[in-house]
Protein backbone atom coordinates (compact mmCIF):
# COMPACT_ATOMS: atom_id res chain seq x y z
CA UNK A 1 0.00 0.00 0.00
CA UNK A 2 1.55 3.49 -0.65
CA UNK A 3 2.24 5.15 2.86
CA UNK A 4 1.36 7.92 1.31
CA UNK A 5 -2.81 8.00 0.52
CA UNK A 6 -5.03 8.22 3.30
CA UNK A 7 -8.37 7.29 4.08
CA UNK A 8 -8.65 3.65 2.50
CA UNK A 9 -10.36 0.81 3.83
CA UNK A 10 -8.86 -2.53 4.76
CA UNK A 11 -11.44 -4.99 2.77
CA UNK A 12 -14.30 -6.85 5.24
CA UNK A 13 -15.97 -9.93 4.66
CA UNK A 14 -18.83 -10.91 7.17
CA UNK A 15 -19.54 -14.53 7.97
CA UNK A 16 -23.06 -15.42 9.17
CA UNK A 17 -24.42 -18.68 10.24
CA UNK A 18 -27.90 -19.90 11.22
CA UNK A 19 -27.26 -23.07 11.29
CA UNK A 20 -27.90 -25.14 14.83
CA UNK A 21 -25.68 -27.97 15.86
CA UNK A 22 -22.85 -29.82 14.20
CA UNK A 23 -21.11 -29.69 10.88
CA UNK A 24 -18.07 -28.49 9.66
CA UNK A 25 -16.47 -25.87 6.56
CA UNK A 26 -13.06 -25.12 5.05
CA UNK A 27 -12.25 -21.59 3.61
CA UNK A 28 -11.05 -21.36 0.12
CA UNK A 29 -8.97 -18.38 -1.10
CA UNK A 30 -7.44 -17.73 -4.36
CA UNK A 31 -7.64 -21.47 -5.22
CA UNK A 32 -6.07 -22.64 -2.06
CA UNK A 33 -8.50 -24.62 0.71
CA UNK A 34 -7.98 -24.39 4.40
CA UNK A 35 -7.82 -27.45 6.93
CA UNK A 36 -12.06 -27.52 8.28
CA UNK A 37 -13.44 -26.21 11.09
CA UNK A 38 -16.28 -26.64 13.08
CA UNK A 39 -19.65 -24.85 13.14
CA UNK A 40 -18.35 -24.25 17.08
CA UNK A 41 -15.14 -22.61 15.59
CA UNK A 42 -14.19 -19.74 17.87
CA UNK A 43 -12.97 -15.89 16.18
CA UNK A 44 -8.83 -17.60 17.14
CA UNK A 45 -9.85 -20.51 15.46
CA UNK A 46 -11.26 -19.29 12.06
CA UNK A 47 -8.45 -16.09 12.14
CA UNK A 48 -5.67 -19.43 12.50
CA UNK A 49 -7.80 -21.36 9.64
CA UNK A 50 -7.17 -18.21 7.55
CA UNK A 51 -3.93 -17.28 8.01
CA UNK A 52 -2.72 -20.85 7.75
CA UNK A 53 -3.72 -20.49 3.93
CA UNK A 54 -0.34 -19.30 2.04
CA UNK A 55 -2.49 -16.10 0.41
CA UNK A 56 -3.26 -14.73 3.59
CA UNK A 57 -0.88 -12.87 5.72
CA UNK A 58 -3.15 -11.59 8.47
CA UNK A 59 -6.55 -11.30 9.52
CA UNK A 60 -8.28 -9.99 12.03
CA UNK A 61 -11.84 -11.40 13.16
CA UNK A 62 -14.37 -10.34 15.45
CA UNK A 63 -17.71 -10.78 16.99
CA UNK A 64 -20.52 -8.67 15.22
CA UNK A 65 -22.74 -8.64 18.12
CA UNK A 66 -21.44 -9.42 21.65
CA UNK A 67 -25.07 -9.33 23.18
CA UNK A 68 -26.78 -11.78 20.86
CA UNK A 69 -25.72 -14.59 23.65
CA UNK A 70 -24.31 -16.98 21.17
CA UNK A 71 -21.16 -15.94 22.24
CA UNK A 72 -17.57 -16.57 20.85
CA UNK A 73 -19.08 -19.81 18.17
CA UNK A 74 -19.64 -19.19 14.53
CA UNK A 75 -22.84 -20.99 14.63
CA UNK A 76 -25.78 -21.02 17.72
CA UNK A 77 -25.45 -24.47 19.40
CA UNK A 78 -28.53 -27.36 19.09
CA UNK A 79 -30.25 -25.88 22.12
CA UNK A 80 -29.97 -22.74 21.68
CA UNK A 81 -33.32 -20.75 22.49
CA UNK A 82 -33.53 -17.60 20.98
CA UNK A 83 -36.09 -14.93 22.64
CA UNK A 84 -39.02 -14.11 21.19
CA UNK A 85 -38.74 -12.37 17.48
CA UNK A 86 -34.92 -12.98 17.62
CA UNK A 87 -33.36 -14.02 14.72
CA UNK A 88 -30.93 -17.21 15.25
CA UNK A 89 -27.94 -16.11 14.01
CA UNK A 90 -24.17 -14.84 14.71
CA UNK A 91 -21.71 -13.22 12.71
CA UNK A 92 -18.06 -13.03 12.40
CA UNK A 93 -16.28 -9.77 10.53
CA UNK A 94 -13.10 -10.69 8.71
CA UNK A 95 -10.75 -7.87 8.17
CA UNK A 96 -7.63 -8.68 5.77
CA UNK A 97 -4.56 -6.66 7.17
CA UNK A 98 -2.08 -7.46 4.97
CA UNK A 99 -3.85 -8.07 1.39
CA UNK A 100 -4.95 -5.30 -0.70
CA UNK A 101 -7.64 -4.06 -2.67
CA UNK A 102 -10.93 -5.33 -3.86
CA UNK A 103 -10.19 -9.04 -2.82
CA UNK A 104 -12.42 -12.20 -4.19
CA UNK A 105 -14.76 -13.36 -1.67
CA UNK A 106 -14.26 -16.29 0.75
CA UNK A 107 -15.89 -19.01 -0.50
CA UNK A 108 -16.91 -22.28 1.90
CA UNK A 109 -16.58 -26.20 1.47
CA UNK A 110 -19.74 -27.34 3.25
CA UNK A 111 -20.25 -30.41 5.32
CA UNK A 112 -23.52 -31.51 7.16
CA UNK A 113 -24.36 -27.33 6.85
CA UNK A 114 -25.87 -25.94 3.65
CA UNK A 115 -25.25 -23.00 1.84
CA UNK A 116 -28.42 -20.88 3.15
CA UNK A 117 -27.19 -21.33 6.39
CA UNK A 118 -23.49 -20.10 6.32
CA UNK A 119 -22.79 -17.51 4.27
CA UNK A 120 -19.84 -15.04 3.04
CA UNK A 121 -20.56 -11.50 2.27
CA UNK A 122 -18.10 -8.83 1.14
CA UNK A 123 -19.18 -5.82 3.43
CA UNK A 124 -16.34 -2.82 3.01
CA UNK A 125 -14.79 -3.01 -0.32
CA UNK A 126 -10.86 -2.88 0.39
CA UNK A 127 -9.48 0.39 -1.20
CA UNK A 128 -6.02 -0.18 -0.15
CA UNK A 129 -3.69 -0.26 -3.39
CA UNK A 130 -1.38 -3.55 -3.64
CA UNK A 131 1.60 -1.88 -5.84
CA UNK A 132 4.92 -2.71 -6.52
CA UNK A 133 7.27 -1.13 -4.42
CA UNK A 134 4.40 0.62 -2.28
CA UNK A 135 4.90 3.55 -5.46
CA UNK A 136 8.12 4.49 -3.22
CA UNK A 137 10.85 2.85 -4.60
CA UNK A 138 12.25 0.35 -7.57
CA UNK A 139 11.84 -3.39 -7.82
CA UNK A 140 15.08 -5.37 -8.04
CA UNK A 141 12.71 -8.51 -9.65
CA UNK A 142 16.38 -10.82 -9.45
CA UNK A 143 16.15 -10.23 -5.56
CA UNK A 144 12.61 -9.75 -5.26
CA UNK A 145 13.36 -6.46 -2.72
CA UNK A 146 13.05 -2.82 -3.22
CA UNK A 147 15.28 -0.28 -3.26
CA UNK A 148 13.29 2.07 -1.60
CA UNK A 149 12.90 6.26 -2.44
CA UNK A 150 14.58 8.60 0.41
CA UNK A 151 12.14 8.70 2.97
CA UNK A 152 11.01 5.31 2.79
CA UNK A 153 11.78 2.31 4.25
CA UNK A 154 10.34 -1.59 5.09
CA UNK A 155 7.29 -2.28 6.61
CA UNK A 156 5.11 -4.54 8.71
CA UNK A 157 2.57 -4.25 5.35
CA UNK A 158 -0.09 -2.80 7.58
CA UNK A 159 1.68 1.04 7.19
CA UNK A 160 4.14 0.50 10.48
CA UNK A 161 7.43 -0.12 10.36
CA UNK A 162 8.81 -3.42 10.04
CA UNK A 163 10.97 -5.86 8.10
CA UNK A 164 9.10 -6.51 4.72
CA UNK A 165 10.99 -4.98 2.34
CA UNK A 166 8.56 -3.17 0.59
CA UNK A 167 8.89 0.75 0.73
CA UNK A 168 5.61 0.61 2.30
CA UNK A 169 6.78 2.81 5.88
CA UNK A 170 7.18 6.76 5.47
CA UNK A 171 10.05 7.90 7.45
CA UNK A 172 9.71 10.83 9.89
CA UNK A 173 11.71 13.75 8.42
CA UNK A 174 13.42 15.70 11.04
CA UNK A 175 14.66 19.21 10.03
CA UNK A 176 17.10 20.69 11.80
CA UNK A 177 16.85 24.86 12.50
CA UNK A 178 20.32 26.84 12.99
């Protein structure tokens, strides 16, 4: 991402079940299929699932609603009773950290769970640009490194500094006054 635009979004996904009781689902990204997880996978387990896929630096996933007492499980358990007029349901948001741009959805290999009740939706398109050299310096393709601009420097590939050699951390510039 080049340090220096502001205001773009990291992309979100949002992954809602309704289903009650067992089953099980791998994420595929890019081509490339995750190990499966249960429908009682917690937000550790599905962020591990996802950034044990070699396309996915990483993630960061949350709870949508903390008060919906499902609690820290993808999907309600078998007896779970849901007040009156509430909607069975719960909802993890998937943030990608480290991959840029508008990025394919997730999609899900199913087991003893159908595809009505667990579902991937892109929510905040990612705006984040995914450029060579971050725009702030020149590729050396033999090395696979950048030689970055003055003022630049490696990053963590989330803006911060780091050790990815990427051009993608804007140095402070101190000026010095006689």
């Amino acid at each position: 991402d080049d340090p220096d635009t502001e205001g773009q979004l990291d992309e979100r996904q949002r992954l809602t079940c309704t289903h009650k009781g067992a089953g099980s689902f791998n994420f595929v990204f890019r081509g490339e299929t995750a190990a499966a997880v249960t429908t009682a996978a917690t937000t550790i387990e599905v962020k591990a699932a996802l950034e044990s896929l070699d396309g996915i630096g990483e993630v960061k996933v949350e709870l949508e609603d903390l008060s919906n007492g499902v609690g820290d499980r993808i999907c309600p358990p078998s007896d779970y009773v849901a007040a009156e007029g509430e909607v069975v349901q719960n909802t993890f948001i998937i943030t990608f950290l480290t991959e840029h741009g508008d990025l394919p959805e997730l999609t899900l290999i199913l087991s003893g769970i159908t595809s009505d009740d667990l579902q991937v939706k892109e929510s905040v398109i990612g705006t984040k640009e995914s450029i060579e050299c971050s725009g702030r310096g020149i590729c050396e393709t033999s090395l696979g490194s950048c030689t970055c601009f003055s003022g630049y420097s490696s990053s963590d590939d989330k803006g911060g500094k780091g050790t990815i050699p990427n051009c993608g951390f804007r140095e402070k510039i101190l000026s010095f006054t006689e």
